[in-house]
C-alpha atoms as a PDB file:
ATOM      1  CA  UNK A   1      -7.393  -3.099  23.432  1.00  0.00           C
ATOM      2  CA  UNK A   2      -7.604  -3.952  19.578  1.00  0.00           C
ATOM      3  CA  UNK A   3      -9.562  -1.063  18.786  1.00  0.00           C
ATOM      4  CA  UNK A   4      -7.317   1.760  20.695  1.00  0.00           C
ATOM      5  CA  UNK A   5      -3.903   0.750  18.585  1.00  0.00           C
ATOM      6  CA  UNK A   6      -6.019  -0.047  15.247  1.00  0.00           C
ATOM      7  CA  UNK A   7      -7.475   3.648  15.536  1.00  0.00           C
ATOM      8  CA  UNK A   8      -4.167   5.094  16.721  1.00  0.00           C
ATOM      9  CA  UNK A   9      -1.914   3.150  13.855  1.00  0.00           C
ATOM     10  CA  UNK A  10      -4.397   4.174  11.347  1.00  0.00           C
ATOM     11  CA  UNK A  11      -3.407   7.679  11.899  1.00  0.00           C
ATOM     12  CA  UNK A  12       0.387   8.915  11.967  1.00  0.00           C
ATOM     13  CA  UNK A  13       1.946   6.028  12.882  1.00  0.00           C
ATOM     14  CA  UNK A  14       1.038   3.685  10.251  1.00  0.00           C
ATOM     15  CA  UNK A  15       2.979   0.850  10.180  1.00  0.00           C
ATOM     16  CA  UNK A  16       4.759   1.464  13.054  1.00  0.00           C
ATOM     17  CA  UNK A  17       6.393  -1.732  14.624  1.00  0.00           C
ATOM     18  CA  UNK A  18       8.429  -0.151  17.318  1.00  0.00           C
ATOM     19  CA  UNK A  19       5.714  -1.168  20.660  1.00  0.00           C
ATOM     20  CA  UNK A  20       7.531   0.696  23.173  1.00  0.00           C
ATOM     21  CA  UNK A  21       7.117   3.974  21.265  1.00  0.00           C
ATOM     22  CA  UNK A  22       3.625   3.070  20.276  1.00  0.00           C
ATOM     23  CA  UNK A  23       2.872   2.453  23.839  1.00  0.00           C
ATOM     24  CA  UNK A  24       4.143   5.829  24.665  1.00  0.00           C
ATOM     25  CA  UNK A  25       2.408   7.707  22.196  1.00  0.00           C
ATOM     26  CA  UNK A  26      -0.678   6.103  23.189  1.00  0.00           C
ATOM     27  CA  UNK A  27      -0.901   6.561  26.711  1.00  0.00           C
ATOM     28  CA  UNK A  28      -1.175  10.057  26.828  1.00  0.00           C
ATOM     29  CA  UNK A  29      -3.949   9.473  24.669  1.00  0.00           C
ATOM     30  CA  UNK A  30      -5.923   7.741  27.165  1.00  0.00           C
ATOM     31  CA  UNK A  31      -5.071   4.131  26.560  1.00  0.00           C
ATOM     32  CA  UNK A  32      -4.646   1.924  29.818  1.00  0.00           C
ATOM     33  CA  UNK A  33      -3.510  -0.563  28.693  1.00  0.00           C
ATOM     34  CA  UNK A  34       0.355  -2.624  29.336  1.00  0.00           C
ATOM     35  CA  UNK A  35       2.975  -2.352  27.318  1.00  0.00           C
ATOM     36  CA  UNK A  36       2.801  -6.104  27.096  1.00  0.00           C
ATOM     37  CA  UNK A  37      -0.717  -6.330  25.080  1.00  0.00           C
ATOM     38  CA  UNK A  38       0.635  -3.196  22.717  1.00  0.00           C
ATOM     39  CA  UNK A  39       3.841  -5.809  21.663  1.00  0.00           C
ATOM     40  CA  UNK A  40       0.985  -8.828  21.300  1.00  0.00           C
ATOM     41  CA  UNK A  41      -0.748  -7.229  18.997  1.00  0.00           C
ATOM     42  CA  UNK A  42       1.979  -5.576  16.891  1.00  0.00           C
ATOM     43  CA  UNK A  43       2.920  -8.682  16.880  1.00  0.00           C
ATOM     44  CA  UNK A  44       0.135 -10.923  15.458  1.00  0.00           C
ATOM     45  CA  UNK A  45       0.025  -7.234  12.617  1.00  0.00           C
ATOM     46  CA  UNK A  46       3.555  -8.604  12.266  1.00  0.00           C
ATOM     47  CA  UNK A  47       2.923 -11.975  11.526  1.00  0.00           C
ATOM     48  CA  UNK A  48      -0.460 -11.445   9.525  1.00  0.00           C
ATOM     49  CA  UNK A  49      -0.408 -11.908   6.080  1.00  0.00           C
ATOM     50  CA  UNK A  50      -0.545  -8.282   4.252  1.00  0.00           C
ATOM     51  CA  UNK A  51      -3.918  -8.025   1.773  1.00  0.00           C
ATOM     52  CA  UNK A  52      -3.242  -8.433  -1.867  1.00  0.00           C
ATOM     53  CA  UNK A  53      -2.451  -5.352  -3.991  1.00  0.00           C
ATOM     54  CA  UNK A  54      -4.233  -5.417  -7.333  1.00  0.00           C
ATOM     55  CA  UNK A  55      -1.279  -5.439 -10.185  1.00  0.00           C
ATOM     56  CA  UNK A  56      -1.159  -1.909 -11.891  1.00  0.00           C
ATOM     57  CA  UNK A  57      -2.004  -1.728 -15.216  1.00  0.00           C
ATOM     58  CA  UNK A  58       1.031  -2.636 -18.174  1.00  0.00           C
ATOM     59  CA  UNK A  59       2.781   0.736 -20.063  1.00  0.00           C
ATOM     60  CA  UNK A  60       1.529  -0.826 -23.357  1.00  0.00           C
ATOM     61  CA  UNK A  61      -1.892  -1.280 -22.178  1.00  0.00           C
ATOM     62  CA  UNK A  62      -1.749   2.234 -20.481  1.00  0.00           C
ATOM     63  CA  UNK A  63      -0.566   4.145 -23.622  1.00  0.00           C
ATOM     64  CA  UNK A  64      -3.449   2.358 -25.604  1.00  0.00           C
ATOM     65  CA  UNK A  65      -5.738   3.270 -23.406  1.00  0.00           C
ATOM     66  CA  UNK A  66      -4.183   7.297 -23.889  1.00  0.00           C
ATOM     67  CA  UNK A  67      -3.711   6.720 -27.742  1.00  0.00           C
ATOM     68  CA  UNK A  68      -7.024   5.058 -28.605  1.00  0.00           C
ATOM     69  CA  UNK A  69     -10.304   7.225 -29.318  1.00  0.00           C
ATOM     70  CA  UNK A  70     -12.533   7.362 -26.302  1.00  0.00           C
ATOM     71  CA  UNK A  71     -15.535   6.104 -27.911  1.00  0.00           C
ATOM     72  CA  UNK A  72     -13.542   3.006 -29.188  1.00  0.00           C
ATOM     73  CA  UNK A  73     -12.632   2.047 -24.928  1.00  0.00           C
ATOM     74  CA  UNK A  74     -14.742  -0.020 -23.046  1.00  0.00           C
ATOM     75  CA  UNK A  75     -16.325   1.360 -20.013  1.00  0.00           C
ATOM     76  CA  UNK A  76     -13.961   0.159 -17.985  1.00  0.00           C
ATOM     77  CA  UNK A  77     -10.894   1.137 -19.413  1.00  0.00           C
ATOM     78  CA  UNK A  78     -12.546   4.553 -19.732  1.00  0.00           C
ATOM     79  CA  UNK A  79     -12.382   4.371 -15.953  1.00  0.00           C
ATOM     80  CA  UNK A  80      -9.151   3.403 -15.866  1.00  0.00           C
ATOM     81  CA  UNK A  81      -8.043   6.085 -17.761  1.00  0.00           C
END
């Protein structure tokens, strides 16, 4: 069961948090599943915590980055940039 909805969410209906219209779209698909386990386990991906987004980069530092001479960046804000 945790794989089918995984692989089917990861495709158009990411982030979907509607189960009974998951659990339609899935059946035809070939899951066998109840409608009961596809409302479990959209709700533990509810009630999950979400992963930690890395902060984007500042304007200022950004427009340094632009505005300074390439040799004069570090690698990594070369990669940044």
């Amino acid at each position: 069961m945790a794989s089918f909805p995984s692989q089917r969410l990861g495709g158009s209906v990411r982030g979907c948090t509607n189960a009974w219209k998951l659990w339609e779209e899935i059946v035809p698909l070939g899951y066998r599943g109840s409608y009961r386990r596809v409302s479990a386990y959209l709700r533990q991906k509810r009630t999950s915590p979400r992963p930690v987004a890395a902060q984007p980069p500042a304007p200022r530092v950004v427009t340094r980055w632009i505005l300074s001479r390439p040799e004069t960046l570090t690698e990594i804000e070369q990669l940044r940039l």
